[in-house]
C-alpha atoms as a PDB file:
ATOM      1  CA  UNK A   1     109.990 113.215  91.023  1.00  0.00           C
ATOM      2  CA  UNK A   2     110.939 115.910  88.765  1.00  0.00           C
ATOM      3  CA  UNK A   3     114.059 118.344  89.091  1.00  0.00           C
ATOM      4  CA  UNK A   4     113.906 121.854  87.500  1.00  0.00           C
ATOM      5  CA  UNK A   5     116.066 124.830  87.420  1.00  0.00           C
ATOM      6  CA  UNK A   6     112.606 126.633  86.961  1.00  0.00           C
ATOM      7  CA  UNK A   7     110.679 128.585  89.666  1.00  0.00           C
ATOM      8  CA  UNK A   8     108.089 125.777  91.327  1.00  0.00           C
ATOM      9  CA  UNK A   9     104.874 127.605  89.942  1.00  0.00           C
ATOM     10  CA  UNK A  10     106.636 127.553  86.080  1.00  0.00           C
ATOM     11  CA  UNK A  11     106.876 123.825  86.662  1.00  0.00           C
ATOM     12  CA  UNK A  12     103.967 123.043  88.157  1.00  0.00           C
ATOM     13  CA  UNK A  13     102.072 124.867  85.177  1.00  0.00           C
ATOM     14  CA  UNK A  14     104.193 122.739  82.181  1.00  0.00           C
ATOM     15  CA  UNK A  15     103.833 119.345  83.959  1.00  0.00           C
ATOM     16  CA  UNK A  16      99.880 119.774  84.164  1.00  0.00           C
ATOM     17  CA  UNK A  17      99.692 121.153  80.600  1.00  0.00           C
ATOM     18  CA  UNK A  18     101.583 117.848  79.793  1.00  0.00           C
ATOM     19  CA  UNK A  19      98.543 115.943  81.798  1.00  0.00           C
ATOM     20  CA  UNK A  20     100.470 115.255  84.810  1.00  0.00           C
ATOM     21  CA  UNK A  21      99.305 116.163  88.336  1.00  0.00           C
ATOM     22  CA  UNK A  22     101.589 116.994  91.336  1.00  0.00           C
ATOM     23  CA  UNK A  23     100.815 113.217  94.246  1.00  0.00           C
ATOM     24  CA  UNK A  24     101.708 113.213  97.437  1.00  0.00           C
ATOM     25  CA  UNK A  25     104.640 110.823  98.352  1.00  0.00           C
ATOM     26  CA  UNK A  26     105.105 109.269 101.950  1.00  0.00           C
ATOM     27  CA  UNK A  27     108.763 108.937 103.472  1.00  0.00           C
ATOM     28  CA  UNK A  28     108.902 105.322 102.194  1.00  0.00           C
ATOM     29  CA  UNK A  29     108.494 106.885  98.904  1.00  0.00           C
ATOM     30  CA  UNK A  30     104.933 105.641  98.357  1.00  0.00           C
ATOM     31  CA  UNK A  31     102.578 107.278  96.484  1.00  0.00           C
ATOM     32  CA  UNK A  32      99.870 108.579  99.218  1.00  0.00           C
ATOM     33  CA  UNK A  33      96.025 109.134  97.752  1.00  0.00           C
ATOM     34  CA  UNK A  34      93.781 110.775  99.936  1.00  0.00           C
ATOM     35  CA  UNK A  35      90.144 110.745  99.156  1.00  0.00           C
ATOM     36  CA  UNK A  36      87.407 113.417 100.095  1.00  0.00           C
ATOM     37  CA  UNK A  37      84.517 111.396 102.625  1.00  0.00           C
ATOM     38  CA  UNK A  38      81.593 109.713 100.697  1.00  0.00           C
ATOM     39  CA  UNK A  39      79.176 111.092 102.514  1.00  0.00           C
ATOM     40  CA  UNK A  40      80.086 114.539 102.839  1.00  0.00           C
ATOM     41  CA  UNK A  41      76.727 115.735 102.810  1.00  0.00           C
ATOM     42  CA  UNK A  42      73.051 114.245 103.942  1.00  0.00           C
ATOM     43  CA  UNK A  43      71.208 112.815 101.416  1.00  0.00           C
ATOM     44  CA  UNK A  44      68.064 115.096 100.596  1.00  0.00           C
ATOM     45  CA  UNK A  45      66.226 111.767  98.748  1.00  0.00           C
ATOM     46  CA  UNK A  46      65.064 109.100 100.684  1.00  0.00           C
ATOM     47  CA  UNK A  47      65.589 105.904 100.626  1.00  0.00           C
ATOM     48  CA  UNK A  48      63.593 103.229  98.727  1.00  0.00           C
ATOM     49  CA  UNK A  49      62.570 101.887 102.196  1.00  0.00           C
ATOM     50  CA  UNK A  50      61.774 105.568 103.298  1.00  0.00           C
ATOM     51  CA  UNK A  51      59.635 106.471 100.170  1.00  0.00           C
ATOM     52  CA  UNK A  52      57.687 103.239 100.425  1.00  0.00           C
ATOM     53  CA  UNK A  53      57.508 101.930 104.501  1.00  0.00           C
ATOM     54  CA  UNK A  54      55.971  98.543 102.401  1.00  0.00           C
ATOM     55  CA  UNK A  55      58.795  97.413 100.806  1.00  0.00           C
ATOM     56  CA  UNK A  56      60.904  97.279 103.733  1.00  0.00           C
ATOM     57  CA  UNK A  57      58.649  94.874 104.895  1.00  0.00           C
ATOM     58  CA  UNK A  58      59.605  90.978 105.179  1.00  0.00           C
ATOM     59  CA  UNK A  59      56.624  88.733 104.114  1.00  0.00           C
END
C-alpha cells in the first residue's frame, strides 16, 4: 500500500520508475494475480501427431 499527498497518475509514474507495479489486492488483503488464458489463440502448427499420422501410432 502506498499513501501520497500526490495526484494518483504522479504516483503511479514514480513507483514504476522505481520498478514497482500497481497488484490487485482482495478484501482479505491478499495479493490477487490474474493471468491472461493459455490458449488465447489456435495454434496455426500442428501437432507432432498431426504432421506425421505414423507416430501417433502404438506398435
Amino acid at each position: 500500500m502506498a499513501i501520497s499527498t500526490a495526484p494518483p497518475e504522479t504516483t503511479l509514474s514514480a513507483l514504476r520508475q522505481a520498478g514497482y507495479a500497481p497488484v490487485l489486492e482482495a478484501e482479505t488483503g491478499t495479493t490477487v494475480i490474474e493471468r491472461a488464458p493459455a490458449d488465447r489463440a489456435t495454434s496455426t502448427v500442428p501437432t507432432l501427431d498431426q504432421a506425421y499420422p505414423q507416430y501417433g501410432q502404438r506398435t
